[in-house]
PDB file of N, CA and C in Angstrom:
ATOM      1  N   UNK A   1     153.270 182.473 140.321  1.00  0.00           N
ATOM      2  CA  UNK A   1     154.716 182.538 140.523  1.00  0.00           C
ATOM      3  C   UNK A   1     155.155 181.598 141.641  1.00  0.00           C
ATOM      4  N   UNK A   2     153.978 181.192 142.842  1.00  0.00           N
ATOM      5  CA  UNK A   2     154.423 180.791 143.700  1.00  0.00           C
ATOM      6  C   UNK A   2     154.556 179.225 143.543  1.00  0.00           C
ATOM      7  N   UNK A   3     153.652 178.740 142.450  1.00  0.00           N
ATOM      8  CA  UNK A   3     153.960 177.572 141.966  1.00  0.00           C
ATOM      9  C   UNK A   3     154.707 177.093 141.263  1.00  0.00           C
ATOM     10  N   UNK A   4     155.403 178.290 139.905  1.00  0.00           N
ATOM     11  CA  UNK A   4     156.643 177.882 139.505  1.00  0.00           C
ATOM     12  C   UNK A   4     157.827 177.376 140.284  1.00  0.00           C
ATOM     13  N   UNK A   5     158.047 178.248 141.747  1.00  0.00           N
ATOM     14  CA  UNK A   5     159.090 178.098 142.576  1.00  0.00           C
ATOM     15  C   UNK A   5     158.954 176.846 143.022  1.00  0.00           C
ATOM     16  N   UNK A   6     157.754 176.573 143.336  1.00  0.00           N
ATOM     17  CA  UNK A   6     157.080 175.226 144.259  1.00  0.00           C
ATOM     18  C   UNK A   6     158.085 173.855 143.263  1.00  0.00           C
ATOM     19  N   UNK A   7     157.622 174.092 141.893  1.00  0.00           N
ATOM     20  CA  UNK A   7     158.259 172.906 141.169  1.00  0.00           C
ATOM     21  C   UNK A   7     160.035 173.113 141.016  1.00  0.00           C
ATOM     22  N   UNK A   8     160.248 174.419 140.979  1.00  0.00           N
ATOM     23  CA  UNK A   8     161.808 174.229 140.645  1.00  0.00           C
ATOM     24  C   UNK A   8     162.486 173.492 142.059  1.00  0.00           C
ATOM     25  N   UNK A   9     161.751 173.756 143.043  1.00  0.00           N
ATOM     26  CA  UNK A   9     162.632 173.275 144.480  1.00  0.00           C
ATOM     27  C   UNK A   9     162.246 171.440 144.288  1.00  0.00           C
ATOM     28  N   UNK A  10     161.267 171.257 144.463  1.00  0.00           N
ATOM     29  CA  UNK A  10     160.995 170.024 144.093  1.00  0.00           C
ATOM     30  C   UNK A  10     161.477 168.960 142.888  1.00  0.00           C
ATOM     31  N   UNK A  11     161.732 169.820 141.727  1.00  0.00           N
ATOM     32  CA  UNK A  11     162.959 169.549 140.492  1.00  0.00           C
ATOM     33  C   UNK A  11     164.238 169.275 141.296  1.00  0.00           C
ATOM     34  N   UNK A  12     164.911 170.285 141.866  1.00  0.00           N
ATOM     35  CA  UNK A  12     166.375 170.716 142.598  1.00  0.00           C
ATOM     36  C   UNK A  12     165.849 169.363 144.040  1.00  0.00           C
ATOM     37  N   UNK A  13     165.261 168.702 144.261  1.00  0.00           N
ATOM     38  CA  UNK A  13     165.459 168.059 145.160  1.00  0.00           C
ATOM     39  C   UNK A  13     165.499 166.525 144.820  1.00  0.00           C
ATOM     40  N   UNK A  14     164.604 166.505 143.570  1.00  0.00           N
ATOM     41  CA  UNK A  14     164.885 165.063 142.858  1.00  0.00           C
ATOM     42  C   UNK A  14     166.334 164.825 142.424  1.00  0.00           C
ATOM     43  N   UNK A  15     166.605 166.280 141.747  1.00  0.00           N
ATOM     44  CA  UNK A  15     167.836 166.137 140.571  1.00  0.00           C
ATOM     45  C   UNK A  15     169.371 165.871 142.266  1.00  0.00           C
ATOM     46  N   UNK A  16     169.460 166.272 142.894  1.00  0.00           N
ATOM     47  CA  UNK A  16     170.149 166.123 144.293  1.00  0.00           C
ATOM     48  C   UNK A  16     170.285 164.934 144.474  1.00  0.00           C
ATOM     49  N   UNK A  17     168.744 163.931 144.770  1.00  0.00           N
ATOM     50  CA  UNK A  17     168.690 162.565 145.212  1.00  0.00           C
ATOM     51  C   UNK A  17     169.696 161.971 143.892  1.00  0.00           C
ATOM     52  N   UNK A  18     169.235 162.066 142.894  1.00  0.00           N
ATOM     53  CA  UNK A  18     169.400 161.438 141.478  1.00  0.00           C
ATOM     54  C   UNK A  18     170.960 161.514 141.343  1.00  0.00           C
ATOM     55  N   UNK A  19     171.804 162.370 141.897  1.00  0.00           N
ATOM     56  CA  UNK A  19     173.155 162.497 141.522  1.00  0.00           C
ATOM     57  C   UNK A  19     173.924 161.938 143.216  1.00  0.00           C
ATOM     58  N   UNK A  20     173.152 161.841 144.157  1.00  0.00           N
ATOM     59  CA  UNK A  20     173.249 161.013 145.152  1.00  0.00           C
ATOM     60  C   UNK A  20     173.616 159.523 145.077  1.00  0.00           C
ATOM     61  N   UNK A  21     172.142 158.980 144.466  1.00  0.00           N
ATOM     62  CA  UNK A  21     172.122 157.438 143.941  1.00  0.00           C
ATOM     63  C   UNK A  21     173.542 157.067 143.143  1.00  0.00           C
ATOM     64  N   UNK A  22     173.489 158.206 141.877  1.00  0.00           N
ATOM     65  CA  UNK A  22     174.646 157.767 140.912  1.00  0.00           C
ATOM     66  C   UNK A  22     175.657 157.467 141.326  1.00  0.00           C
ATOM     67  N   UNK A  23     176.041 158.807 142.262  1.00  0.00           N
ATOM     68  CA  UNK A  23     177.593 158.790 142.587  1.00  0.00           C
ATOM     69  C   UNK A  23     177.925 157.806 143.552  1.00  0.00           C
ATOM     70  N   UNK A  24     177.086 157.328 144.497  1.00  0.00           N
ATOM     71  CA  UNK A  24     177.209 155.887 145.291  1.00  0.00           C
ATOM     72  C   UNK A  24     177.339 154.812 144.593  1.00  0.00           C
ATOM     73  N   UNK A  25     176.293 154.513 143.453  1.00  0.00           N
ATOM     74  CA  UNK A  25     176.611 153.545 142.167  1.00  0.00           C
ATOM     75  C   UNK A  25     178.279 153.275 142.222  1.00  0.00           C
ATOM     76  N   UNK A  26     178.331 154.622 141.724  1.00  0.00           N
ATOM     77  CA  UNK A  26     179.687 154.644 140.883  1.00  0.00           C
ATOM     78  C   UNK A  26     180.992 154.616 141.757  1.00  0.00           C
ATOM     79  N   UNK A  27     180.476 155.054 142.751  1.00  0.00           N
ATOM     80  CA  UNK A  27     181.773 154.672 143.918  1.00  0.00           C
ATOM     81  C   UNK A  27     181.661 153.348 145.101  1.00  0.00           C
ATOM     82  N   UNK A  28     180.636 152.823 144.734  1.00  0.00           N
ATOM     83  CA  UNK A  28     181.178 151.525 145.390  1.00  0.00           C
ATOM     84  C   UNK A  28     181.567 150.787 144.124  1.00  0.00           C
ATOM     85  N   UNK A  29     181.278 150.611 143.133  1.00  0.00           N
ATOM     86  CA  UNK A  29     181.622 149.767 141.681  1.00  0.00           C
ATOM     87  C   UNK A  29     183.374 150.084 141.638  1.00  0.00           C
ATOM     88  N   UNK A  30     183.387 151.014 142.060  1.00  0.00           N
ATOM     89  CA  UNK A  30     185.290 151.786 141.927  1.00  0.00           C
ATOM     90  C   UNK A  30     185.807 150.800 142.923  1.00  0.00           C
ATOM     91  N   UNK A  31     185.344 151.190 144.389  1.00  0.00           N
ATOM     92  CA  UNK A  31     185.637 150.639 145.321  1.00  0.00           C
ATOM     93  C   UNK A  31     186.106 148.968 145.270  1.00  0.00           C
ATOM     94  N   UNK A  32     184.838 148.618 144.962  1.00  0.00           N
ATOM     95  CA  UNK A  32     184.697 147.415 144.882  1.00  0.00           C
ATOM     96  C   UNK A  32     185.710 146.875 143.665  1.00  0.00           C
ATOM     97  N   UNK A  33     185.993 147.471 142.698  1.00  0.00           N
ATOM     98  CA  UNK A  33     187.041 147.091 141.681  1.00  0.00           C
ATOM     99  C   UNK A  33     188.666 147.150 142.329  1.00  0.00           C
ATOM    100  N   UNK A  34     188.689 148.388 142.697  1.00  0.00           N
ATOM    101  CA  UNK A  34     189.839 148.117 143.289  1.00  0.00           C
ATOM    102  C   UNK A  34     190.240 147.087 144.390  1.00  0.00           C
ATOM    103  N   UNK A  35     189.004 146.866 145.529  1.00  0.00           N
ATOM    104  CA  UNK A  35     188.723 146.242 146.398  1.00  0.00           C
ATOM    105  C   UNK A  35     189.533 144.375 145.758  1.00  0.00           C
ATOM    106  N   UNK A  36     189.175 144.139 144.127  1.00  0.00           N
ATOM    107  CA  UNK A  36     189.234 142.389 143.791  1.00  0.00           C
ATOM    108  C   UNK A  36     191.011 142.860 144.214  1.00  0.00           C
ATOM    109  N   UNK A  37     191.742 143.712 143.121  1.00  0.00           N
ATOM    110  CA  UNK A  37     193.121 143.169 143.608  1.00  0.00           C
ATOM    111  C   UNK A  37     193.374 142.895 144.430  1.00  0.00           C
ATOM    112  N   UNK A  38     193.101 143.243 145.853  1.00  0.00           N
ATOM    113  CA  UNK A  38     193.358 143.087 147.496  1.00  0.00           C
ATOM    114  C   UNK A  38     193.291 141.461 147.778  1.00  0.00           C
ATOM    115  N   UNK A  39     192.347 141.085 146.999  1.00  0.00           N
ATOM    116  CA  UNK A  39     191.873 139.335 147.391  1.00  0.00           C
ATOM    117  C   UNK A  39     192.766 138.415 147.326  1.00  0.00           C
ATOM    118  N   UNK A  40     192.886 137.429 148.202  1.00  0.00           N
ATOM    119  CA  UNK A  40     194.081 136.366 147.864  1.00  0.00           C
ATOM    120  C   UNK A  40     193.389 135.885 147.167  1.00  0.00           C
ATOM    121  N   UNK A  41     193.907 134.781 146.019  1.00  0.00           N
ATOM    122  CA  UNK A  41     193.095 133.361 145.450  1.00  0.00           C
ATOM    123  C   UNK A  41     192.231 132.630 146.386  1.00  0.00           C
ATOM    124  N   UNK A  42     193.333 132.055 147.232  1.00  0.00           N
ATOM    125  CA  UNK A  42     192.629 131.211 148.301  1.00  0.00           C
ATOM    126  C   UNK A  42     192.161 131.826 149.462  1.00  0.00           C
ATOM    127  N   UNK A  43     190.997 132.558 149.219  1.00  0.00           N
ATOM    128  CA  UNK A  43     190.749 133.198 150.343  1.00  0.00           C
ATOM    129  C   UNK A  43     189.771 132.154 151.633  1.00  0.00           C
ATOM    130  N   UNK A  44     189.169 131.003 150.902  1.00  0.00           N
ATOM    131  CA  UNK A  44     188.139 129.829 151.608  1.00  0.00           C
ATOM    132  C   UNK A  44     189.131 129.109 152.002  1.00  0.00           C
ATOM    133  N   UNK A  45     189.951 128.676 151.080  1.00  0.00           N
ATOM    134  CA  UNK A  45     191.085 127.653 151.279  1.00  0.00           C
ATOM    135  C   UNK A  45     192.179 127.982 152.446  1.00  0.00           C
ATOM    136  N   UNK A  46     193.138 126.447 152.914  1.00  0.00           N
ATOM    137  CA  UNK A  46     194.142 127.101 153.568  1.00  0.00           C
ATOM    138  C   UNK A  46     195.436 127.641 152.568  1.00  0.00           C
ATOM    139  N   UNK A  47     195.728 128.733 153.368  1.00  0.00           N
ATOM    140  CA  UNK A  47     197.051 129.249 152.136  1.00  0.00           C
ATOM    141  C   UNK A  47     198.026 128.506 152.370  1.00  0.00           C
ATOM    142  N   UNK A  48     198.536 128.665 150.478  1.00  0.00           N
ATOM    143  CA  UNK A  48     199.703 127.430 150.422  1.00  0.00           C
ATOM    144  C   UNK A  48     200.373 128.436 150.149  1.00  0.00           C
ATOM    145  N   UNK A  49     200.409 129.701 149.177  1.00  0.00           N
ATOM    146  CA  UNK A  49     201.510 130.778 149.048  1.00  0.00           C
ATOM    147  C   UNK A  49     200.940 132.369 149.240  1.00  0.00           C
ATOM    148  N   UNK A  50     201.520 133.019 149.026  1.00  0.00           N
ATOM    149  CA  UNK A  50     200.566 134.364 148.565  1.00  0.00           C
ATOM    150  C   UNK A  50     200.853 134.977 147.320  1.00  0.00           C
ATOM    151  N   UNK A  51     199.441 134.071 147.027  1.00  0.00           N
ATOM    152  CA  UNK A  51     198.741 135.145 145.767  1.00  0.00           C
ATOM    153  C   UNK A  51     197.658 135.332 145.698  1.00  0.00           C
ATOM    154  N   UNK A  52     197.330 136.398 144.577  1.00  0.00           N
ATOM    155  CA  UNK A  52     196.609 137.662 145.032  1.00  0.00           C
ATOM    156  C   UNK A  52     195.733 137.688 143.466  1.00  0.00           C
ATOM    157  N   UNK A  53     194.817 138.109 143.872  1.00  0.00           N
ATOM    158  CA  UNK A  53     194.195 138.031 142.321  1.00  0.00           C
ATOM    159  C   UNK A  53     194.592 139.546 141.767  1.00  0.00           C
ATOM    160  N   UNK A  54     194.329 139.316 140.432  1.00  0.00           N
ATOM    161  CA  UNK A  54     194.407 140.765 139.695  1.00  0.00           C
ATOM    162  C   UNK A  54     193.972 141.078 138.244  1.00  0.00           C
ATOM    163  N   UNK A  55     193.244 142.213 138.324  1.00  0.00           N
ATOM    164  CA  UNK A  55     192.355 141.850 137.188  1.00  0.00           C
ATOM    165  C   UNK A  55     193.150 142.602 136.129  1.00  0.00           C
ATOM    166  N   UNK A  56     193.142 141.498 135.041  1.00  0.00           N
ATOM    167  CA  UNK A  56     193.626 141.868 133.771  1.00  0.00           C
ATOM    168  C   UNK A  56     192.965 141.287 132.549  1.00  0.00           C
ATOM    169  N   UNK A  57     193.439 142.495 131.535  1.00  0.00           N
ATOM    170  CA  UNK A  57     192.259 141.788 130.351  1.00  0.00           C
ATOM    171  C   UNK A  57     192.759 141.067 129.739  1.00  0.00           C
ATOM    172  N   UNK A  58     191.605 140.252 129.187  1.00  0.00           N
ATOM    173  CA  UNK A  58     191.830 139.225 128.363  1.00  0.00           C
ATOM    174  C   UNK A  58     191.984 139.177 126.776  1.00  0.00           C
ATOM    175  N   UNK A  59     191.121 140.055 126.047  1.00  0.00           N
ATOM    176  CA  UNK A  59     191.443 140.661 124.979  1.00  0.00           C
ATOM    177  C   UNK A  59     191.255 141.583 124.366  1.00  0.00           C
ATOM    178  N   UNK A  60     192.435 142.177 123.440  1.00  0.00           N
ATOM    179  CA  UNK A  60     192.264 143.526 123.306  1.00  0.00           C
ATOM    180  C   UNK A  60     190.945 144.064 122.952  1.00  0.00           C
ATOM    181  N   UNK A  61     190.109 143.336 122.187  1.00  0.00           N
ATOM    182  CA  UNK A  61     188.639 143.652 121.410  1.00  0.00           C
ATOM    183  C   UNK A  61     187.731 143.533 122.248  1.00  0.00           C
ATOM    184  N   UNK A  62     188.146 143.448 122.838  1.00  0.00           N
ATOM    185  CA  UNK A  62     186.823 143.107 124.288  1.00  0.00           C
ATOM    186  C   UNK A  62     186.791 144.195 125.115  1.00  0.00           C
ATOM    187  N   UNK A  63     185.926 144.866 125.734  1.00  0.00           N
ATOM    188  CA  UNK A  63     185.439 145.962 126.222  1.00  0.00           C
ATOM    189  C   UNK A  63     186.139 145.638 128.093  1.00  0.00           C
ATOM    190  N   UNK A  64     187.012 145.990 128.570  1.00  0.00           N
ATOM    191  CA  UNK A  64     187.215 145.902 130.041  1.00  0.00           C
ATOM    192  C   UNK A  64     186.924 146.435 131.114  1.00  0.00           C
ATOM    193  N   UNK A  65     186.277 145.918 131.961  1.00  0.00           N
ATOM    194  CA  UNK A  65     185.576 147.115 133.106  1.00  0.00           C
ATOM    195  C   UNK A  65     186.478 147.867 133.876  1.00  0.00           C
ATOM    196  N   UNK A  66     187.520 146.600 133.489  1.00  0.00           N
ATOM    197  CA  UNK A  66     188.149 147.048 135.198  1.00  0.00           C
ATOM    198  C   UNK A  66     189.443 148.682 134.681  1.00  0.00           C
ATOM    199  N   UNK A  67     188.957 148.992 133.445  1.00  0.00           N
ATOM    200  CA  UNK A  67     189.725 150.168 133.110  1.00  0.00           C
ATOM    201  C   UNK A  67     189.303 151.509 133.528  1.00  0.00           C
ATOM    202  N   UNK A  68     187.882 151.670 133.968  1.00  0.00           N
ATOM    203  CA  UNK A  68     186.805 152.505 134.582  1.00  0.00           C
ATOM    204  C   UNK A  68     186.674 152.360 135.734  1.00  0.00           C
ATOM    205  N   UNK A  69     187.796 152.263 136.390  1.00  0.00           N
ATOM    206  CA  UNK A  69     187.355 152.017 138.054  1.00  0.00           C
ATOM    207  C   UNK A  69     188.026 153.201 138.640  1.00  0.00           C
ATOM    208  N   UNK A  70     189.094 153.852 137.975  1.00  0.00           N
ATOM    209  CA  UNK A  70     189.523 155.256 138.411  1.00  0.00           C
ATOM    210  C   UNK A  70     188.468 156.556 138.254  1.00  0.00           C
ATOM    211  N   UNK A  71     188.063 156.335 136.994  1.00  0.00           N
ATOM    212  CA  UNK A  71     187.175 157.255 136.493  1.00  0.00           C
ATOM    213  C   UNK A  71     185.754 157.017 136.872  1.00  0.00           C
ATOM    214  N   UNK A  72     185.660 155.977 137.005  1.00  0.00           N
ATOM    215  CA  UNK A  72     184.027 155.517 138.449  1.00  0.00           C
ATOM    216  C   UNK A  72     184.582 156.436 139.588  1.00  0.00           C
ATOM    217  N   UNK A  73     185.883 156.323 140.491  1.00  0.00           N
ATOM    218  CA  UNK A  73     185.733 156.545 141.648  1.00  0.00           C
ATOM    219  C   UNK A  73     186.047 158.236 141.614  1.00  0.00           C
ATOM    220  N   UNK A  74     186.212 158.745 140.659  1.00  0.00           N
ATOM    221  CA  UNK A  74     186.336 160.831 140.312  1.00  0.00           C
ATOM    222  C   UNK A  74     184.817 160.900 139.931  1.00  0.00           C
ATOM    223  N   UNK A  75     184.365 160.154 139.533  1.00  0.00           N
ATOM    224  CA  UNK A  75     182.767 161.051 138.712  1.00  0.00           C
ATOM    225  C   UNK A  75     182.164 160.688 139.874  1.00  0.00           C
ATOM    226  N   UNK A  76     181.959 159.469 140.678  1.00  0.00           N
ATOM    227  CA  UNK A  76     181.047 158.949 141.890  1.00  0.00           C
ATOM    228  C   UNK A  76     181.607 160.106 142.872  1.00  0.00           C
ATOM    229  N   UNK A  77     182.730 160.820 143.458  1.00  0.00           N
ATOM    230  CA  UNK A  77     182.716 161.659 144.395  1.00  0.00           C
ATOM    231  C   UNK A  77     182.031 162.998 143.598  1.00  0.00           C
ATOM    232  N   UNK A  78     182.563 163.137 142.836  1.00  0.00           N
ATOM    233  CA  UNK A  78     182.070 164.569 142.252  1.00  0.00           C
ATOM    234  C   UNK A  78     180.610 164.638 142.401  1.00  0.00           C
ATOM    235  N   UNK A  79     179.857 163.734 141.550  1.00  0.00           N
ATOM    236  CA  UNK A  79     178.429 163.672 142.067  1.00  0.00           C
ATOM    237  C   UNK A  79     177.491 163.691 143.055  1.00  0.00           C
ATOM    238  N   UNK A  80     178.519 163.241 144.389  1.00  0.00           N
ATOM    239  CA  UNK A  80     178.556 163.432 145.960  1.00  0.00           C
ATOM    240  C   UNK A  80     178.798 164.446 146.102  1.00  0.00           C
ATOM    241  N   UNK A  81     179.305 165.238 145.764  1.00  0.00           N
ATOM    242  CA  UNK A  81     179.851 166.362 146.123  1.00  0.00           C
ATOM    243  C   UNK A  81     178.697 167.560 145.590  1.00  0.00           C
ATOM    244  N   UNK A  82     178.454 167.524 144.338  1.00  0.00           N
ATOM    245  CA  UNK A  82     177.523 168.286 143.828  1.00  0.00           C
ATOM    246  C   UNK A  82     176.001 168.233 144.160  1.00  0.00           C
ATOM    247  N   UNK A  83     175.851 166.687 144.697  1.00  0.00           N
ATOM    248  CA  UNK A  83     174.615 166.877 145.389  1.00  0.00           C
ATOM    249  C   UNK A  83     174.344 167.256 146.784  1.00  0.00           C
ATOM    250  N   UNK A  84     175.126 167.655 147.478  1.00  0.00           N
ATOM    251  CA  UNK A  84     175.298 168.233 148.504  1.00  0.00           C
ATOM    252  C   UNK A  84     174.913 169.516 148.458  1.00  0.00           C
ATOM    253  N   UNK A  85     175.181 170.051 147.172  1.00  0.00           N
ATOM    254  CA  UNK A  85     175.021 171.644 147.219  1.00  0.00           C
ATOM    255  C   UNK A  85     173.797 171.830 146.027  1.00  0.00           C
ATOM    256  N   UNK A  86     173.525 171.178 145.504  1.00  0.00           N
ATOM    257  CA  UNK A  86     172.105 171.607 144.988  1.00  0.00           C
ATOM    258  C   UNK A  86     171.036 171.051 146.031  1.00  0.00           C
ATOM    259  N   UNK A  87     171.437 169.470 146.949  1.00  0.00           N
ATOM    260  CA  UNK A  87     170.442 169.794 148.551  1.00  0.00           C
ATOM    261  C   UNK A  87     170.275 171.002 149.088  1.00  0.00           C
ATOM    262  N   UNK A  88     171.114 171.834 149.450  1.00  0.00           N
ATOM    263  CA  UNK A  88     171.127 172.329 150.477  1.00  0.00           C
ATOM    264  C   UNK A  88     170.618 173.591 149.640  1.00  0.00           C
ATOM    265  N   UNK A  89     170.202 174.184 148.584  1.00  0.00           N
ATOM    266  CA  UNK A  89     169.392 175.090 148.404  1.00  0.00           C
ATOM    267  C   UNK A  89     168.013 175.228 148.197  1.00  0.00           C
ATOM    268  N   UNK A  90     167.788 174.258 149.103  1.00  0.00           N
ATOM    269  CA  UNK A  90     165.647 174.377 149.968  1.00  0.00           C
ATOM    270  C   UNK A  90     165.497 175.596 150.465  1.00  0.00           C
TER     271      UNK A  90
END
């Protein structure tokens, strides 16, 4: 019995890390998406006006990332959040 327990804590401590990794994945990828609109064009260059990049798609049939950057940055906290509390039951 004492070894079943041995593996479920050791399970519950991988599965913790594992939703750790993800949700950092997934929330700097958010971050970082939202992060391009912020960018001027000329950010090396000297500025001649202000503009700003912004990501938009190009065609409808084409798969767009930048439509998953809300829903990256809700599943990446949640996963932070949930691994916090399957850690902390060692």
């Amino acid at each position: 019995m004492r070894d079943i327990q041995m593996l479920y804590n050791k399970r519950q401590v991988l599965v913790g890390k594992a939703h750790i990794i993800i949700g950092c994945l997934a929330l700097l990828y958010a971050v970082a998406g939202f992060a391009v609109d912020f960018l001027p064009v000329d950010a090396f260059q000297s500025p001649s006006n202000n503009s700003y990049l912004k990501i938009v798609p190009t065609d409808e049939s084409s798969l767009d990332w930048s439509q998953f950057r809300l829903p990256a940055l809700v599943v990446g906290a949640i996963l932070v959040v949930i691994s916090k509390f399957v850690g902390s039951k060692n």
